[in-house]
C-alpha atoms as a PDB file:
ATOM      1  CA  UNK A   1      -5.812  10.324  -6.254  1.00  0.00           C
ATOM      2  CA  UNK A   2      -7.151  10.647  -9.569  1.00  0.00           C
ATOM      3  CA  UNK A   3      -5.099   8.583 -12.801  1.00  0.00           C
ATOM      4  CA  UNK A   4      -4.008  11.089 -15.277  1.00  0.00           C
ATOM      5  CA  UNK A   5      -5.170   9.496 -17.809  1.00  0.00           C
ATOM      6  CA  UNK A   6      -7.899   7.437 -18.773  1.00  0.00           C
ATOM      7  CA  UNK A   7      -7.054   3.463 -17.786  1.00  0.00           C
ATOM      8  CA  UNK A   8      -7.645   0.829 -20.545  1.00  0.00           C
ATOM      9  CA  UNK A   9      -9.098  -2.573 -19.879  1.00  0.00           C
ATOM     10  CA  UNK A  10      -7.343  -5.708 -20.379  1.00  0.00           C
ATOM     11  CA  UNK A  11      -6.532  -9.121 -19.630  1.00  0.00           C
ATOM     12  CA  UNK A  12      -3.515 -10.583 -18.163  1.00  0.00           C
ATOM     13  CA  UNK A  13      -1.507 -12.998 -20.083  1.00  0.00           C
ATOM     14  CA  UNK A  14       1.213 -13.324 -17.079  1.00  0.00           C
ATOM     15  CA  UNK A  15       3.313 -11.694 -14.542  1.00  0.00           C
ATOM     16  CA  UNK A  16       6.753 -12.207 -14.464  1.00  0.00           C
ATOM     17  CA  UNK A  17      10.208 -11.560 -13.528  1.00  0.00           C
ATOM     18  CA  UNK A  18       8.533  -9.385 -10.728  1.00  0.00           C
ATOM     19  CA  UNK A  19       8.308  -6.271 -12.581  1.00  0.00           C
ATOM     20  CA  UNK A  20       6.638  -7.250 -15.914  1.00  0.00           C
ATOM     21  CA  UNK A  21       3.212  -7.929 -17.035  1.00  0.00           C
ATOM     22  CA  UNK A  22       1.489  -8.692 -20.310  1.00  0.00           C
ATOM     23  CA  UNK A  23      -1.807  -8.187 -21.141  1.00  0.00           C
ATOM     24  CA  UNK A  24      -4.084  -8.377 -23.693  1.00  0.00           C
ATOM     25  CA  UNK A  25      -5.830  -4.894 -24.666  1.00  0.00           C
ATOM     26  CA  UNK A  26      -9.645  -4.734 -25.388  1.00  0.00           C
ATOM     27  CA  UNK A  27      -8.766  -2.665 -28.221  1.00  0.00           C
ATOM     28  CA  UNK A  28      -6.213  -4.970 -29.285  1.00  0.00           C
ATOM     29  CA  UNK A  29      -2.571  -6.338 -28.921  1.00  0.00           C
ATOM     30  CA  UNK A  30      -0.478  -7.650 -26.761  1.00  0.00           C
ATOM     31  CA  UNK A  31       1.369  -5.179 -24.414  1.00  0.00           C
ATOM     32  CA  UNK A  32       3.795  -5.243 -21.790  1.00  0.00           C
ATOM     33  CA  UNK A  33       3.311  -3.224 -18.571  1.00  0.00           C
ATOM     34  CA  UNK A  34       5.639  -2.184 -15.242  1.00  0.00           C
ATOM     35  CA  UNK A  35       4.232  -4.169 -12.472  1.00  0.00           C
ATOM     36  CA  UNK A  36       5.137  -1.759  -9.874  1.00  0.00           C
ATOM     37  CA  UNK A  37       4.637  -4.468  -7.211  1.00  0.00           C
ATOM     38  CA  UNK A  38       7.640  -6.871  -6.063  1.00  0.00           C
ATOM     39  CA  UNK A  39       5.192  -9.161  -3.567  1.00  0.00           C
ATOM     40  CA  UNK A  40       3.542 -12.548  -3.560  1.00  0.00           C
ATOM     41  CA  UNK A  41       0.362 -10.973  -5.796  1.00  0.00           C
ATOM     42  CA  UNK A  42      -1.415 -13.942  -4.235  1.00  0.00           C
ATOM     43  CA  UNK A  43      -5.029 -14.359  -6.122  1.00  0.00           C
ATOM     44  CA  UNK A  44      -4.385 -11.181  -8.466  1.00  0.00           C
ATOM     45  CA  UNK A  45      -1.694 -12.626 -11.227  1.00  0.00           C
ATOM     46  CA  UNK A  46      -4.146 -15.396 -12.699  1.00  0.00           C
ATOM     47  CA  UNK A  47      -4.131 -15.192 -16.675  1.00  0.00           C
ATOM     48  CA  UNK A  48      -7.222 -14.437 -18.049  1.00  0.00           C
ATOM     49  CA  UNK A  49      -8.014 -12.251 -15.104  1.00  0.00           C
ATOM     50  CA  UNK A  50      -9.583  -8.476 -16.170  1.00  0.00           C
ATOM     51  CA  UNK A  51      -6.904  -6.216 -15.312  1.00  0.00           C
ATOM     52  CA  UNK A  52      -6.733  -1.782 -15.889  1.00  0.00           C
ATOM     53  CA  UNK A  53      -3.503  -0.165 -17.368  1.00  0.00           C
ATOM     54  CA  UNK A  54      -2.419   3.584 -17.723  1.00  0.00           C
ATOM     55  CA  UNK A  55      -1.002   4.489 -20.642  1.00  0.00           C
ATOM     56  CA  UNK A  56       2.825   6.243 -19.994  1.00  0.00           C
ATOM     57  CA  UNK A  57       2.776   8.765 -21.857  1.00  0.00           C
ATOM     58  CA  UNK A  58       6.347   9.263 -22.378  1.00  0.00           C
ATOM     59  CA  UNK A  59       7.736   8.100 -25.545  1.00  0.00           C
ATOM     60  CA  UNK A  60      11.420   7.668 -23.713  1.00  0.00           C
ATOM     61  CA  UNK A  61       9.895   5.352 -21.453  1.00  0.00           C
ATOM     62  CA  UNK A  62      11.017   1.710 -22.212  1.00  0.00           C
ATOM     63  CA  UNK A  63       7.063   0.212 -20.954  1.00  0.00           C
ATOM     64  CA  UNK A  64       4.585   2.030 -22.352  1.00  0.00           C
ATOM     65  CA  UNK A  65       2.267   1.321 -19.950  1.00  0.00           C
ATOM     66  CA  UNK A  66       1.318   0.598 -16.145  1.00  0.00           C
ATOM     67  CA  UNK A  67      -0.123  -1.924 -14.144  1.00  0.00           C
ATOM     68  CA  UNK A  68      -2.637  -0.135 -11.724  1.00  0.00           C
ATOM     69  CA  UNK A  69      -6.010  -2.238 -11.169  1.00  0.00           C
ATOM     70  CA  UNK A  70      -6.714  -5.929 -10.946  1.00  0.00           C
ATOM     71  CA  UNK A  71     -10.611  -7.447 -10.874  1.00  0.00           C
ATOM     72  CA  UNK A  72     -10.802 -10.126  -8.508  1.00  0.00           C
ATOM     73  CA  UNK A  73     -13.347 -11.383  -5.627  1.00  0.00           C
ATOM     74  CA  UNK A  74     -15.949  -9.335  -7.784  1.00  0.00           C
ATOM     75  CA  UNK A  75     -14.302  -5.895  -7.340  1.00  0.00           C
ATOM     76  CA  UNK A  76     -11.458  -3.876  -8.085  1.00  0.00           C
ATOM     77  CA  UNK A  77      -8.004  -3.985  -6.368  1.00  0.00           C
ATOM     78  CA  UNK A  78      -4.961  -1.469  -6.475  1.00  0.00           C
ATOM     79  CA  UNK A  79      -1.929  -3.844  -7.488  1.00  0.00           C
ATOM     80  CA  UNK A  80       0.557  -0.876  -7.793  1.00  0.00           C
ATOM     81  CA  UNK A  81       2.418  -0.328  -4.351  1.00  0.00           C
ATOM     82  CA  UNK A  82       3.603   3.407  -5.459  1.00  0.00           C
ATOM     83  CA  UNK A  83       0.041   4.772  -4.340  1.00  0.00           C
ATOM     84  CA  UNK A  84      -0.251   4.429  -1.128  1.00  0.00           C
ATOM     85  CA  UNK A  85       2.107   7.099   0.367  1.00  0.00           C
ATOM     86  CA  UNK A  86       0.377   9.475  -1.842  1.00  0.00           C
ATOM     87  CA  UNK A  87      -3.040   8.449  -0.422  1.00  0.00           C
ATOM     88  CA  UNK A  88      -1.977   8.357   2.770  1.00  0.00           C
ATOM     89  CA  UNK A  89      -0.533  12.022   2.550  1.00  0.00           C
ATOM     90  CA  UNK A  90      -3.530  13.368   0.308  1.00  0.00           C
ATOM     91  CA  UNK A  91      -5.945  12.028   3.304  1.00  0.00           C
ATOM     92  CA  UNK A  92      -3.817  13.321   5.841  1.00  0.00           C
ATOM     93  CA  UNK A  93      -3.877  17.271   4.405  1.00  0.00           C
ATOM     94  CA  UNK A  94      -7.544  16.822   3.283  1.00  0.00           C
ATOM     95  CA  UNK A  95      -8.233  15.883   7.500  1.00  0.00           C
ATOM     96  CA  UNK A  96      -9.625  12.486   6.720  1.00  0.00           C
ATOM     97  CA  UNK A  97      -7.847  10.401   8.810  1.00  0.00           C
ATOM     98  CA  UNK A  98      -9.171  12.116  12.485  1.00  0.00           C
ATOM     99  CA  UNK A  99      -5.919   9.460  13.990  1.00  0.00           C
ATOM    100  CA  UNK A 100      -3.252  11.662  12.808  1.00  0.00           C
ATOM    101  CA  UNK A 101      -4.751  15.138  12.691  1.00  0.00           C
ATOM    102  CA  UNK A 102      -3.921  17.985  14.569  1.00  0.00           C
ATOM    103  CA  UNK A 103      -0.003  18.296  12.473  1.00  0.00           C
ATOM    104  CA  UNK A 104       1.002  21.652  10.803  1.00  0.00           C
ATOM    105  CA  UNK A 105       3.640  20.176   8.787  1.00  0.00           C
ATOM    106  CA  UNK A 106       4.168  16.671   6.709  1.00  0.00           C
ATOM    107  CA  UNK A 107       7.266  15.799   5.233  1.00  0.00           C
ATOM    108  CA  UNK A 108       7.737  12.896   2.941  1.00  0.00           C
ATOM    109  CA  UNK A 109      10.664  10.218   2.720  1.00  0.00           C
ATOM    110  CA  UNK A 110      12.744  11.930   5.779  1.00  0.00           C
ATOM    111  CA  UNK A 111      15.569  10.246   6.969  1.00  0.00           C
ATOM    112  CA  UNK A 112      15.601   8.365  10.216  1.00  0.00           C
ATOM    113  CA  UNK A 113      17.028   5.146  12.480  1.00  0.00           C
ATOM    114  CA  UNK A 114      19.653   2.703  10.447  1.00  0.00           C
ATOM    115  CA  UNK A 115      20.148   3.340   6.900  1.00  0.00           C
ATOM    116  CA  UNK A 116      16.058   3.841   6.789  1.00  0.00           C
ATOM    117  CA  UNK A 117      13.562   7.024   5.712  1.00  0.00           C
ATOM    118  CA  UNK A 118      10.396   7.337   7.246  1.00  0.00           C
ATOM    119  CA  UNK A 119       6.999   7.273   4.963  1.00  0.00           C
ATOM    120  CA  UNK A 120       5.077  10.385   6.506  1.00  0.00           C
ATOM    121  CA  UNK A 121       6.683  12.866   9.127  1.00  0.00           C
ATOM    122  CA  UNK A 122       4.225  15.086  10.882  1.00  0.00           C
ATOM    123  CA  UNK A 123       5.225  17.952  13.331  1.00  0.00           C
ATOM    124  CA  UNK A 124       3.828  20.344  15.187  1.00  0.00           C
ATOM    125  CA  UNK A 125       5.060  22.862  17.677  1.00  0.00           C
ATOM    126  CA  UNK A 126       4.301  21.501  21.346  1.00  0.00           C
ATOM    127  CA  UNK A 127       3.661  18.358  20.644  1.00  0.00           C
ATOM    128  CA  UNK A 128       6.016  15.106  19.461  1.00  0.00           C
ATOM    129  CA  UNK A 129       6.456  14.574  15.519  1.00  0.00           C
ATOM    130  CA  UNK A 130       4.680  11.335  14.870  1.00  0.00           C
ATOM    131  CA  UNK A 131       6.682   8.889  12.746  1.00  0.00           C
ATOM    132  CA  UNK A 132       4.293   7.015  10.224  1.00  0.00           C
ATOM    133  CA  UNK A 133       5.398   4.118   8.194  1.00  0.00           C
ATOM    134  CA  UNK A 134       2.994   3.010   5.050  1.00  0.00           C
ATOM    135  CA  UNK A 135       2.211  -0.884   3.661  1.00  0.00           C
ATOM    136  CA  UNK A 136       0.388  -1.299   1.143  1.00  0.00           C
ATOM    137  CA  UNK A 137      -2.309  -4.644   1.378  1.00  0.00           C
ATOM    138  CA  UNK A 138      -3.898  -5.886  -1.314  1.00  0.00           C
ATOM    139  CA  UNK A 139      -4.246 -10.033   0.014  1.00  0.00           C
ATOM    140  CA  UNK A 140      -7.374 -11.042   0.869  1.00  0.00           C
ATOM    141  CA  UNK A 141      -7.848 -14.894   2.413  1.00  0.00           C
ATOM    142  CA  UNK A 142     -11.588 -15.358   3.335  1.00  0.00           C
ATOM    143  CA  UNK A 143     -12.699 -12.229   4.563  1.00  0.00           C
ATOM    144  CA  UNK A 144      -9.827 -10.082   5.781  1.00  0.00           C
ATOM    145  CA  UNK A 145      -7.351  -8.169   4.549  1.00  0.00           C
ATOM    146  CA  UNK A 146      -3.731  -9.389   5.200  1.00  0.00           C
ATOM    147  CA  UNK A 147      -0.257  -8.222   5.558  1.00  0.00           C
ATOM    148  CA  UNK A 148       2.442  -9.015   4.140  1.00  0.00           C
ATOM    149  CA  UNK A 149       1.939 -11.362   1.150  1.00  0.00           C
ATOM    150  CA  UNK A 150       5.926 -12.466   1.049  1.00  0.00           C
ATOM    151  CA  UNK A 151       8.328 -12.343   3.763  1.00  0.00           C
ATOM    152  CA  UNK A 152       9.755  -9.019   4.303  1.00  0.00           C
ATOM    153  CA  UNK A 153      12.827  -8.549   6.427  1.00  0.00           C
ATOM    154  CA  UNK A 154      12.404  -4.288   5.154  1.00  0.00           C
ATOM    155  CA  UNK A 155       8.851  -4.369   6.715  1.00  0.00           C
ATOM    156  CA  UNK A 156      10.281  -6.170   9.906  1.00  0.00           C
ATOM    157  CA  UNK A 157      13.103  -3.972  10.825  1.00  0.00           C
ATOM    158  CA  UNK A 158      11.012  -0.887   9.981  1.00  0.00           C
ATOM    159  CA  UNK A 159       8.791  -2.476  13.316  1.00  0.00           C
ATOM    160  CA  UNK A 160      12.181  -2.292  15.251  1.00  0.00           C
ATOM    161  CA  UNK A 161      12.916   1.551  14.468  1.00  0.00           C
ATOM    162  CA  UNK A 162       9.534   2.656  15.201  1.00  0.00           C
ATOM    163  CA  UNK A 163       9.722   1.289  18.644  1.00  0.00           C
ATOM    164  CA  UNK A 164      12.784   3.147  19.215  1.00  0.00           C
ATOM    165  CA  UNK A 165      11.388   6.335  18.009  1.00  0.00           C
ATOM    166  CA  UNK A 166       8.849   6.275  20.506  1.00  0.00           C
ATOM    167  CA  UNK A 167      11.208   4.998  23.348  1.00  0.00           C
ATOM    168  CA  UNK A 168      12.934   8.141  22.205  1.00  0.00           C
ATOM    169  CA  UNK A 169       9.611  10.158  23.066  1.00  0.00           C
ATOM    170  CA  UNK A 170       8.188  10.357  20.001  1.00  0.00           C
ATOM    171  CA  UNK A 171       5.102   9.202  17.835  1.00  0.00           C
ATOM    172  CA  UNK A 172       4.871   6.712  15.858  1.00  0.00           C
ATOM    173  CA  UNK A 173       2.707   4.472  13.821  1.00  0.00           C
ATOM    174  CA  UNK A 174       2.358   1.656  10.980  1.00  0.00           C
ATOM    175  CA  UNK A 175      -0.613   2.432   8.892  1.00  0.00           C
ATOM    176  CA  UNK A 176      -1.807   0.052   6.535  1.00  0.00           C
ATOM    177  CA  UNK A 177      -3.621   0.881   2.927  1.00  0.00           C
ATOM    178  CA  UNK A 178      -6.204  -1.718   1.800  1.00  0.00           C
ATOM    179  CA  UNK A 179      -6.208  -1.079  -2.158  1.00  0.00           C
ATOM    180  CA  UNK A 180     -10.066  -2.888  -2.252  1.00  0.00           C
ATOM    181  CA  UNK A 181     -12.996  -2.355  -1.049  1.00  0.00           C
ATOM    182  CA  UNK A 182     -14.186  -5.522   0.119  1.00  0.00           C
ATOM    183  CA  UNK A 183     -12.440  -6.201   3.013  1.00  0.00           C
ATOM    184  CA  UNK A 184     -14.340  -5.243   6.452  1.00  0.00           C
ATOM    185  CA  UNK A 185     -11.013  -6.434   8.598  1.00  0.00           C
ATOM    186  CA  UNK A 186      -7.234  -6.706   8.759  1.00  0.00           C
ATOM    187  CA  UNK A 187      -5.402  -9.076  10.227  1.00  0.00           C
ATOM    188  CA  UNK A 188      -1.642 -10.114   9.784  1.00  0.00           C
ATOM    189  CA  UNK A 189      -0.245 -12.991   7.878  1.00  0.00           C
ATOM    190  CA  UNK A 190       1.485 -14.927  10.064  1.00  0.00           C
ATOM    191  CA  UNK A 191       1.822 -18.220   8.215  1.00  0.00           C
ATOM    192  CA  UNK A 192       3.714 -16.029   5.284  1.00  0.00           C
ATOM    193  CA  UNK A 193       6.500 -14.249   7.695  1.00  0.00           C
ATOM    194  CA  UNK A 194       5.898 -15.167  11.204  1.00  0.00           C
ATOM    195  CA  UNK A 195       9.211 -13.039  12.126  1.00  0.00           C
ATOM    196  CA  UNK A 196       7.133 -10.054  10.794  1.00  0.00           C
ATOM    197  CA  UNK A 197       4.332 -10.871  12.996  1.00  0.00           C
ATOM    198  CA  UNK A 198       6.279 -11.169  16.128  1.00  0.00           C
ATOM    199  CA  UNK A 199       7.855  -7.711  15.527  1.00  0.00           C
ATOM    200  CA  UNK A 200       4.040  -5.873  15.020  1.00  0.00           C
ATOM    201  CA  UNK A 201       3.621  -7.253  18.678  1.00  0.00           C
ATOM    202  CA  UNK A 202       6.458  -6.371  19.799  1.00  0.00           C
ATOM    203  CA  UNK A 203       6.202  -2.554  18.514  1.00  0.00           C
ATOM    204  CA  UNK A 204       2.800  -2.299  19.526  1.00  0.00           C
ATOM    205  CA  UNK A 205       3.520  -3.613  23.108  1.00  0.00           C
ATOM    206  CA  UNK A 206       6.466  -0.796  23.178  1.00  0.00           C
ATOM    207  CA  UNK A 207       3.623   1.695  22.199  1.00  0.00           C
ATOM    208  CA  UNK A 208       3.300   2.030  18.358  1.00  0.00           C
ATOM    209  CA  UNK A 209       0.262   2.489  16.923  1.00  0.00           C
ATOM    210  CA  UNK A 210      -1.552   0.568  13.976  1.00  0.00           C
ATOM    211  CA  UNK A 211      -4.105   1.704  11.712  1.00  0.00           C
ATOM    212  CA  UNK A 212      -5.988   0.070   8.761  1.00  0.00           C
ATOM    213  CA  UNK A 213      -7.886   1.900   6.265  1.00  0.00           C
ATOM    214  CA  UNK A 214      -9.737   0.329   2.598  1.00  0.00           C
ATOM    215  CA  UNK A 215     -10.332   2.389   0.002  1.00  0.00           C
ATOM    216  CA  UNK A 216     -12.644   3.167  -2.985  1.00  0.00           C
ATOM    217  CA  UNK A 217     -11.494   2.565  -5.976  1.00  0.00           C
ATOM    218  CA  UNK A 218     -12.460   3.199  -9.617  1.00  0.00           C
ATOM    219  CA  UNK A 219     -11.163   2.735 -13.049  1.00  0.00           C
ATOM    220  CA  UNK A 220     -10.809   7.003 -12.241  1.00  0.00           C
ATOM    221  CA  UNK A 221      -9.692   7.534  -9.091  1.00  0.00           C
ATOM    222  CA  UNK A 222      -8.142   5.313  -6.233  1.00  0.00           C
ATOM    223  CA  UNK A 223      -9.228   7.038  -2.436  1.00  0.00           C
ATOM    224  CA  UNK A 224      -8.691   6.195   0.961  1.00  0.00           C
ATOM    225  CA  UNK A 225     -11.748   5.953   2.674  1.00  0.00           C
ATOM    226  CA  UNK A 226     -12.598   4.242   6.168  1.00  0.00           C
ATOM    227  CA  UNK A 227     -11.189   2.620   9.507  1.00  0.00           C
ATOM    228  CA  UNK A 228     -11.517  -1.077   9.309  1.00  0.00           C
ATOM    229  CA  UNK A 229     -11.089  -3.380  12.486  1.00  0.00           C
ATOM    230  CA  UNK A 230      -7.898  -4.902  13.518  1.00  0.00           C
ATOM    231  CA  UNK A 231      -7.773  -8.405  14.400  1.00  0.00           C
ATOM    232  CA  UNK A 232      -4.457  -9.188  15.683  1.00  0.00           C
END
């Protein structure tokens, strides 16, 4: 996934209300950016830290700019929780993730279980569509990669529904996007929503599968880009 347009560096002055950022440009000025990113942002909303933005480039738009890259741990990190889907998708047609190959057709945002859509639909004739839900992680505590960094009762009952899907005979899978590079393992974050934990075991044990991938990113281009370990 390439930006549009060329990011401009910055540093953060604060992150707040959820949704809103300001930074400093190196060109000059204050701005204030959409933080499209409602978590914890543990270790990636310090002021002073380097951040990237992208310009909007629509002059209806209330925030002129974006919120896409942080620089922390000495390397870049995706802060903007729109992307993965797209990765995950753009992988998926491009046959780079060899765990959910082999599907003629993907559909996005499909409706499924209570009140819920599903990230990633894939079907094929003869064989069951596979169900794949997205998170994005971006917390890092020592070496791995965590999820989630807030409590999430969404994330949580999305564990239940994929269960039932494949109780119901289908496919289905959780597949987590590391937005940084420097992460060689995932693992989840049990002290932050323990009830979140329980229901990954509890899904897996009824026979969903889990997947973790980093990916390389550059003030450019964000791509998904290996398997990393899971340490559950």
């Amino acid at each position: 996934m390439r930006f549009p347009s060329p990011l401009e560096r910055a540093r953060l002055v604060k992150r707040y209300k959820r949704f809103l950022s300001d930074h400093e440009l190196e060109s000059g000025g204050v701005v204030t950016a959409h933080c499209a990113n409602p978590g914890g942002m543990i270790g990636l909303k310090e002021p002073g830290m380097e951040t990237w933005l992208s310009p909007a480039n629509n002059p209806k738009r209330k925030l002129q700019w974006d919120w896409q890259l942080a620089h922390a741990d000495g390397g870049l990190v995706g802060i903007n929780t729109s992307h993965p889907n797209g990765l995950v998708a753009e992988a998926i047609e491009a046959g780079a993730i060899p765990e959910l190959a082999g599907y003629e057709n993907l559909r996005r945002e499909v409706k499924y279980g209570v009140n819920s859509r599903i990230d990633i639909l894939l079907e094929q004739d003869g064989r069951p569509p596979c169900y794949v839900e997205i998170k994005n992680c971006h917390l890092k505590r020592d070496k791995l990669a965590e999820f989630p960094d807030a409590v999430t009762a969404r994330g949580t009952k999305h564990m239940g529904e994929l269960a039932t899907m494949v109780e119901a005979g289908n496919r289905a899978a959780v597949f987590y996007v590391i937005q940084r590079m420097d992460c060689p393992g995932f693992a989840v974050a049990e002290d932050i929503d323990p009830n979140y934990a329980a229901a990954l075991r509890d899904a897996m044990a009824r026979g969903v599968e889990a997947y973790a991938y980093s990916c390389r990113l550059t003030p450019d281009e964000i791509v998904l880009d290996k398997a990393v370990p899971l340490h559950l």
